[in-house]
N, C-alpha and C. Protein backbone atom coordinates (compact mmCIF):
# COMPACT_ATOMS: atom_id res chain seq x y z
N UNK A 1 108.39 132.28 124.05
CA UNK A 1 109.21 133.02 124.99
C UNK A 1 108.78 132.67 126.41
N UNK A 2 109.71 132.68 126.89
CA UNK A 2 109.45 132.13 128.80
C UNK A 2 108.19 133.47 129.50
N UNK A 3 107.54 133.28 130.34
CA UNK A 3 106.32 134.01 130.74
C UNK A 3 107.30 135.19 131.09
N UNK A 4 108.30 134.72 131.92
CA UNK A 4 108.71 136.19 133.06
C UNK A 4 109.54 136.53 131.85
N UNK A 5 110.34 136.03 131.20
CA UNK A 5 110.68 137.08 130.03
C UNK A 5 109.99 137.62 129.12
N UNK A 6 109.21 137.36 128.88
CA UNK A 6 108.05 138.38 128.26
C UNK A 6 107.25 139.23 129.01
N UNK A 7 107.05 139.16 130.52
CA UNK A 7 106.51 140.32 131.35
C UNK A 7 107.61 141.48 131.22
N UNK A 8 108.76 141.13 131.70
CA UNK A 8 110.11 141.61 131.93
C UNK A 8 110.44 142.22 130.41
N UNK A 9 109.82 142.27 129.85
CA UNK A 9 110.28 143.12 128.34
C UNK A 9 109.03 143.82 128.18
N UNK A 10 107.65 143.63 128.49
CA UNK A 10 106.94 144.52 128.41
C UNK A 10 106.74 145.54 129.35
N UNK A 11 107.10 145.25 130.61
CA UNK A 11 107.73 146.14 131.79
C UNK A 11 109.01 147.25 131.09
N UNK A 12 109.73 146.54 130.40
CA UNK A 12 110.83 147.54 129.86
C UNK A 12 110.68 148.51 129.45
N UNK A 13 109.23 147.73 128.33
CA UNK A 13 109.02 148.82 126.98
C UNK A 13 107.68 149.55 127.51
N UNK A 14 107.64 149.60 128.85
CA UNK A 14 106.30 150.61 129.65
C UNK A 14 105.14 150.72 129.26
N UNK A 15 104.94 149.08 129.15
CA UNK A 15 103.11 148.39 128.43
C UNK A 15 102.20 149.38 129.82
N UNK A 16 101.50 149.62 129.53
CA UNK A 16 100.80 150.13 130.28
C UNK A 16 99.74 149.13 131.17
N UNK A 17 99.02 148.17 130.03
CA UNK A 17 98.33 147.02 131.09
C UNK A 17 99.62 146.11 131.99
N UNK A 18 100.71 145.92 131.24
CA UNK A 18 101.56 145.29 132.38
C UNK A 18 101.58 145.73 133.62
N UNK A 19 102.36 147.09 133.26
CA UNK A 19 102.54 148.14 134.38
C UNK A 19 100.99 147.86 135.75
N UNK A 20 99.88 147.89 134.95
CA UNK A 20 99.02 147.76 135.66
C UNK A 20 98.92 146.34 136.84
N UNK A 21 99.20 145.25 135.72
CA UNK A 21 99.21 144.11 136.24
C UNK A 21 99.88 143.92 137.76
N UNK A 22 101.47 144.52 137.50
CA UNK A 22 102.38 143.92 138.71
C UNK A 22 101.94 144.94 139.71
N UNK A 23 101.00 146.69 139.76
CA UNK A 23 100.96 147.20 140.57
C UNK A 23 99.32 146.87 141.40
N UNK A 24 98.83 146.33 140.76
CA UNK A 24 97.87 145.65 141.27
C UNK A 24 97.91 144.96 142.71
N UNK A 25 96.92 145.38 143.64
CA UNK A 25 97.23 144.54 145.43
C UNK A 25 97.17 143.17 145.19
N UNK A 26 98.24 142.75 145.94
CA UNK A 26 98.48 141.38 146.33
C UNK A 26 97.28 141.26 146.74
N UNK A 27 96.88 139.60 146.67
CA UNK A 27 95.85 138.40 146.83
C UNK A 27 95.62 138.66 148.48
N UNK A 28 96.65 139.06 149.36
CA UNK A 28 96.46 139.64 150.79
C UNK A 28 95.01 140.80 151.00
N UNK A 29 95.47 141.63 149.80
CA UNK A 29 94.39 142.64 149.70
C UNK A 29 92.97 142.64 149.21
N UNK A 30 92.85 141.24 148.40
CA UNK A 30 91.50 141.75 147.21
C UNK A 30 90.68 140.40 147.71
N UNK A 31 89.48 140.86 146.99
CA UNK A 31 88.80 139.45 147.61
C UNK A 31 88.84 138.52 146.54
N UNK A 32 88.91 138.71 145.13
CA UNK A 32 89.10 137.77 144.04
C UNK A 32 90.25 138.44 143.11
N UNK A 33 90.88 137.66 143.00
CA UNK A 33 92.00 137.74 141.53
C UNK A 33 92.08 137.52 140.47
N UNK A 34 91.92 138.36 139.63
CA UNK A 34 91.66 137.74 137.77
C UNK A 34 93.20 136.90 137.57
N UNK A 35 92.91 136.32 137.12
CA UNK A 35 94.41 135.39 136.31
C UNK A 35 94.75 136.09 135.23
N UNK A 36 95.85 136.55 135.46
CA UNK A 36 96.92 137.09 133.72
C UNK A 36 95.92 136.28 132.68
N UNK A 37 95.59 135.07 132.31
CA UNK A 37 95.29 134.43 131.30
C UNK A 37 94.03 135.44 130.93
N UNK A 38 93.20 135.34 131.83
CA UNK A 38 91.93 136.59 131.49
C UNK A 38 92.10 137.67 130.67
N UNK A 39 93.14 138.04 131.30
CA UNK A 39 93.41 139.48 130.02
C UNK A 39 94.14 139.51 129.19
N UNK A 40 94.57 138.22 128.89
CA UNK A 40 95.57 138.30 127.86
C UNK A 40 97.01 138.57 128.08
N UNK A 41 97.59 138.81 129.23
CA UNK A 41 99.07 139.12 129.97
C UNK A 41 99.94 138.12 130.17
N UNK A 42 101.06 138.46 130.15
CA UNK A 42 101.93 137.35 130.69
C UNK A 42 101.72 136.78 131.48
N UNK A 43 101.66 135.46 132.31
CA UNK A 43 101.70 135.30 133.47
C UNK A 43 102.90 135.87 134.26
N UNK A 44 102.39 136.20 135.64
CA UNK A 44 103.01 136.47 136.75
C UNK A 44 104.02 135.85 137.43
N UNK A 45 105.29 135.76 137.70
CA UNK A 45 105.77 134.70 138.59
C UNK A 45 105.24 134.81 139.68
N UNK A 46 105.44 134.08 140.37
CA UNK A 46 104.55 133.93 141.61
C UNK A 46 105.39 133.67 142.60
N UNK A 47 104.96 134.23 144.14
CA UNK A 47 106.43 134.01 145.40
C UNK A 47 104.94 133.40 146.74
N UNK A 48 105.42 132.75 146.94
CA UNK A 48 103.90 132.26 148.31
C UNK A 48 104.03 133.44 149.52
N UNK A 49 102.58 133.28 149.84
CA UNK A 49 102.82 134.68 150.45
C UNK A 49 104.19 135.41 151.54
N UNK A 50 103.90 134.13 152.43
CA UNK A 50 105.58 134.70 152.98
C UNK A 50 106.66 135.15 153.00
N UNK A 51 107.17 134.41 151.88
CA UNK A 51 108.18 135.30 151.14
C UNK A 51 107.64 136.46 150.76
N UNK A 52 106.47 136.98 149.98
CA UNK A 52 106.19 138.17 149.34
C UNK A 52 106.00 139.48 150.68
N UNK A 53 105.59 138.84 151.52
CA UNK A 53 105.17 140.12 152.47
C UNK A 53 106.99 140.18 153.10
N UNK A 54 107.87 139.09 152.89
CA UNK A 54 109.23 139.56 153.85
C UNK A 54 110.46 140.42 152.57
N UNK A 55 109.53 140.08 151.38
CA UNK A 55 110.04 140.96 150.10
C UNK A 55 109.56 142.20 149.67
N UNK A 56 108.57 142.61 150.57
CA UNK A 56 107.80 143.70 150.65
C UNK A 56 108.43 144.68 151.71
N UNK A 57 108.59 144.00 152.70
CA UNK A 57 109.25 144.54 154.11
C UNK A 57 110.88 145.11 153.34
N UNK A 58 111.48 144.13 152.59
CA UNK A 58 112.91 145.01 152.28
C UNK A 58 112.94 145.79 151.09
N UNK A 59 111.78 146.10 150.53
CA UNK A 59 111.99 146.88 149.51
C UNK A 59 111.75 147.99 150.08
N UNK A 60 110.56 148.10 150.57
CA UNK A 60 109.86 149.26 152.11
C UNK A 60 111.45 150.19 152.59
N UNK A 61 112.10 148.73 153.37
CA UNK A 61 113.55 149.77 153.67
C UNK A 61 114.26 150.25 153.03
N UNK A 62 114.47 149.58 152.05
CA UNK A 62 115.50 149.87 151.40
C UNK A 62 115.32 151.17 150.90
N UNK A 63 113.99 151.66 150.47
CA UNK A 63 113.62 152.73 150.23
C UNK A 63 113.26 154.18 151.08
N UNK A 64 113.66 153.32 152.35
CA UNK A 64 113.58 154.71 153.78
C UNK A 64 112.36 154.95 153.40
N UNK A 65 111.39 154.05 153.68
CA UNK A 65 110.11 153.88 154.19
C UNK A 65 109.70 154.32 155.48
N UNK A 66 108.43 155.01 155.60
CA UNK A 66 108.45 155.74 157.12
C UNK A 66 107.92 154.71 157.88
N UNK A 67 108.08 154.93 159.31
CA UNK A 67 107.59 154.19 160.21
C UNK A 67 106.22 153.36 159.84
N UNK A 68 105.52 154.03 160.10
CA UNK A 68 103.98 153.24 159.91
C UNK A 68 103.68 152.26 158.58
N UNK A 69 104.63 153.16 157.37
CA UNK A 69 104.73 151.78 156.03
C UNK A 69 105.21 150.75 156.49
N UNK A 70 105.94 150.69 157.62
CA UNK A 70 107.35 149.65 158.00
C UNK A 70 106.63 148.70 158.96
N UNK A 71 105.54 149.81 159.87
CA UNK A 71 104.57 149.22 161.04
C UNK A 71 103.59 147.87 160.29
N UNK A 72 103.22 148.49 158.84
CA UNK A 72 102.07 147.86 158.02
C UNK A 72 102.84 146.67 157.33
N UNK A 73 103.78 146.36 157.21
CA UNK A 73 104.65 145.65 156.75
C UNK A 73 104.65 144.43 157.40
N UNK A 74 105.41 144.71 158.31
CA UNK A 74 105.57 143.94 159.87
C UNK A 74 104.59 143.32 160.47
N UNK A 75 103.42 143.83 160.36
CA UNK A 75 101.98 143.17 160.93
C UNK A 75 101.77 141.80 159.91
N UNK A 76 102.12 142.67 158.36
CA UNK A 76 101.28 141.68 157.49
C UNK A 76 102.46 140.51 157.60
N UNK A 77 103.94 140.67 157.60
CA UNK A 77 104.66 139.21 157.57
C UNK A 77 104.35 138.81 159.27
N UNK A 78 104.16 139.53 160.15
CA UNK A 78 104.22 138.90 161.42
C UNK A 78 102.79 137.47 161.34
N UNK A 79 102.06 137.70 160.73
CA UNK A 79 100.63 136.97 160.07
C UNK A 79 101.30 135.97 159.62
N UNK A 80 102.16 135.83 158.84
CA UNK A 80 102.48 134.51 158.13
C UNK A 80 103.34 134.08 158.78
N UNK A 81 103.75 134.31 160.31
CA UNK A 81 104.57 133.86 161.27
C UNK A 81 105.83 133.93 161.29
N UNK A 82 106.05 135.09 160.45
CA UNK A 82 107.62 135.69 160.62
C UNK A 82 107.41 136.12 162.09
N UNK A 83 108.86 135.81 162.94
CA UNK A 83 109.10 136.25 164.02
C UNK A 83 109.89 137.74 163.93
N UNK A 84 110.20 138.26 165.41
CA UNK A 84 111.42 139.29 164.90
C UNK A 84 112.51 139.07 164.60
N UNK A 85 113.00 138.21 164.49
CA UNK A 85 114.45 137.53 164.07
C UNK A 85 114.46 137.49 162.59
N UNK A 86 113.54 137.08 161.59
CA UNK A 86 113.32 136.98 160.61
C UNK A 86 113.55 138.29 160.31
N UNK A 87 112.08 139.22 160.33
CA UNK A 87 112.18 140.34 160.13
C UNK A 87 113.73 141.35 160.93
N UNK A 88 114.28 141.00 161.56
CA UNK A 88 115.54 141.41 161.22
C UNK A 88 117.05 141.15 160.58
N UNK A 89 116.56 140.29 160.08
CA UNK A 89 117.36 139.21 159.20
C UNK A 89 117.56 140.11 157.64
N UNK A 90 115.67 140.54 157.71
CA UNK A 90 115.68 140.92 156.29
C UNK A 90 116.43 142.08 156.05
N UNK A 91 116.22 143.10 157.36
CA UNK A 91 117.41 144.12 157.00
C UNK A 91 118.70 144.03 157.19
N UNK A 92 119.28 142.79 157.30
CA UNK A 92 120.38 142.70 157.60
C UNK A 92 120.84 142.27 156.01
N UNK A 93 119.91 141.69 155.18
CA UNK A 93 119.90 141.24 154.02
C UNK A 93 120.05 141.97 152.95
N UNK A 94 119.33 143.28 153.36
CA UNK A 94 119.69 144.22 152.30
C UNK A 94 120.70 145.44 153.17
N UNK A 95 121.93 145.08 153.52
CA UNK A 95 122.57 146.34 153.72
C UNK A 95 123.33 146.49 153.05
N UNK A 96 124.03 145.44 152.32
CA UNK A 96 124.97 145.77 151.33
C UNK A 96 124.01 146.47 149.92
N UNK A 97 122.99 146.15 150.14
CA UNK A 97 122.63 146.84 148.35
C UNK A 97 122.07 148.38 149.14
N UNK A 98 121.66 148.41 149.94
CA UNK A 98 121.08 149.84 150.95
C UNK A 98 122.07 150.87 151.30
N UNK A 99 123.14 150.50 151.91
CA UNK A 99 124.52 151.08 152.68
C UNK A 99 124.24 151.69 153.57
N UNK A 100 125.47 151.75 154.46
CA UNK A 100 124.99 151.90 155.49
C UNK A 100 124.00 153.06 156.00
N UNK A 101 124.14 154.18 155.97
CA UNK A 101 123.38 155.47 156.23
C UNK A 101 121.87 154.93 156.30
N UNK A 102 121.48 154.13 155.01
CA UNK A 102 119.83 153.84 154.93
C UNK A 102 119.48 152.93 155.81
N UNK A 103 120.39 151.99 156.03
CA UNK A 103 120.50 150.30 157.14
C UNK A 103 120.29 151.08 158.16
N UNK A 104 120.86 152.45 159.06
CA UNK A 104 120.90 152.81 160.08
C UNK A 104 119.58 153.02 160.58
N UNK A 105 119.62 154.10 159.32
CA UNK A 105 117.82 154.61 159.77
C UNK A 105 116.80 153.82 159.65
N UNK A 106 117.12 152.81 158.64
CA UNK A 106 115.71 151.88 158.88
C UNK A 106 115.93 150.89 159.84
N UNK A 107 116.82 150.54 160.35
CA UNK A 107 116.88 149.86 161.56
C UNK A 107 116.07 150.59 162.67
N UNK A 108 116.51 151.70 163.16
CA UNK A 108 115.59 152.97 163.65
C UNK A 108 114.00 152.45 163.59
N UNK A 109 113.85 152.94 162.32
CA UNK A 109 112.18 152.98 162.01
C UNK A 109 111.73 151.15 162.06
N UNK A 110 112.75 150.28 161.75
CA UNK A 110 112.03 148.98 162.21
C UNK A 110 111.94 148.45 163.55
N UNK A 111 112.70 149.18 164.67
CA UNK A 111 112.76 148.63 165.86
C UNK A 111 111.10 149.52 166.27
N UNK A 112 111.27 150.91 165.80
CA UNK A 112 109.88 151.46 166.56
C UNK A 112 108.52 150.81 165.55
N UNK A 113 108.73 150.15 164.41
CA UNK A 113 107.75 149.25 163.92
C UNK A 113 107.03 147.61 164.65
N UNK A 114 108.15 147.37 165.19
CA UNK A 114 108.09 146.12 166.04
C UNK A 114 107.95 146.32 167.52
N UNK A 115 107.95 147.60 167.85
CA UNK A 115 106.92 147.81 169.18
C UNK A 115 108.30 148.38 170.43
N UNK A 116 109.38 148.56 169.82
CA UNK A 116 110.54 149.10 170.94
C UNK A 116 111.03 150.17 170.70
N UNK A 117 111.32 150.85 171.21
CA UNK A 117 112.60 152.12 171.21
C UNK A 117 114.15 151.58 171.30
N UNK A 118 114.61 152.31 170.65
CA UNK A 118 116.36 151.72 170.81
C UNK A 118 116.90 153.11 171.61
N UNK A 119 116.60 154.07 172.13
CA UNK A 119 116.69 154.66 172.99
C UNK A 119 118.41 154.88 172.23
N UNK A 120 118.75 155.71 171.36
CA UNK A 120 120.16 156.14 171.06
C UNK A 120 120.37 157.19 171.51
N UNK A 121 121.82 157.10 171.92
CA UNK A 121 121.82 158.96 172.52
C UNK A 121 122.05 159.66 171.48
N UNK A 122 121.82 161.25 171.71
CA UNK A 122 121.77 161.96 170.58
C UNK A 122 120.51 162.05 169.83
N UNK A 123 119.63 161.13 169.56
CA UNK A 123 118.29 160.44 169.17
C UNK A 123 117.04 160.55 170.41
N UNK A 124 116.29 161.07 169.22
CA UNK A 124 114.76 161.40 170.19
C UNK A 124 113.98 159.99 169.49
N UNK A 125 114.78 159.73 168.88
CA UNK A 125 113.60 157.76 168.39
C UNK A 125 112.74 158.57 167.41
N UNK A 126 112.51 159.73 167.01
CA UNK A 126 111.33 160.09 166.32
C UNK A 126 112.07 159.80 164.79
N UNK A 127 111.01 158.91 163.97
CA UNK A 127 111.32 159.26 162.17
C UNK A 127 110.09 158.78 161.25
């Protein structure tokens, strides 16, 4: 069976070491990484970090993530030399699966993540 289809079915059926596996900190976070092979797990697909921290950043929104998750986000892809264009790209990327209401507000919380106020009327910028 293909690796990610066999993670992807033990994820289904709520393996508990899986579960463990994918919630485990990214290689950003730890100082050494056991390899799936070590414990016997599927292997992992794997995304290089850049992509992973700008796939981190739109799941964050998509989920109306608060400011400072969004702040911690932003630092870690700004590191792998995402600009702000990028990082606003990404929410532009997920608005159709987000809609609009969530796109709004996390636009909100990503402009005061990236160091500006959008100064809206009606709006005290606070979220």
């Amino acid at each position: 069976m293909n690796p990610s289809h066999e993670l992807l079915r033990r994820l289904a059926a709520n393996d508990e070491a899986s579960l463990r596996l994918v919630l485990r900190p990214t290689p950003e976070f730890t100082q050494s990484a056991s390899t799936p092979e070590d414990s016997g797990q599927p292997s992992m697909p794997q995304l290089d970090r850049h992509t992973r921290v700008l796939v981190r950043l739109a799941a964050l929104l998509a989920i109306g993530a608060p400011t400072a998750s969004l702040r911690w986000a932003v630092e870690l892809a700004s590191a792998t030399g995402a600009g702000d264009d990028a990082l606003a790209a990404v929410l532009v990327s997920t608005a159709a699966e987000a809609g609009g209401a969530q796109i709004s507000s996390s636009a909100s919380r990503l402009a005061l993540a990236l160091g500006f106020d959008l100064e809206l009327d009606g709006s005290d910028g606070a979220y």
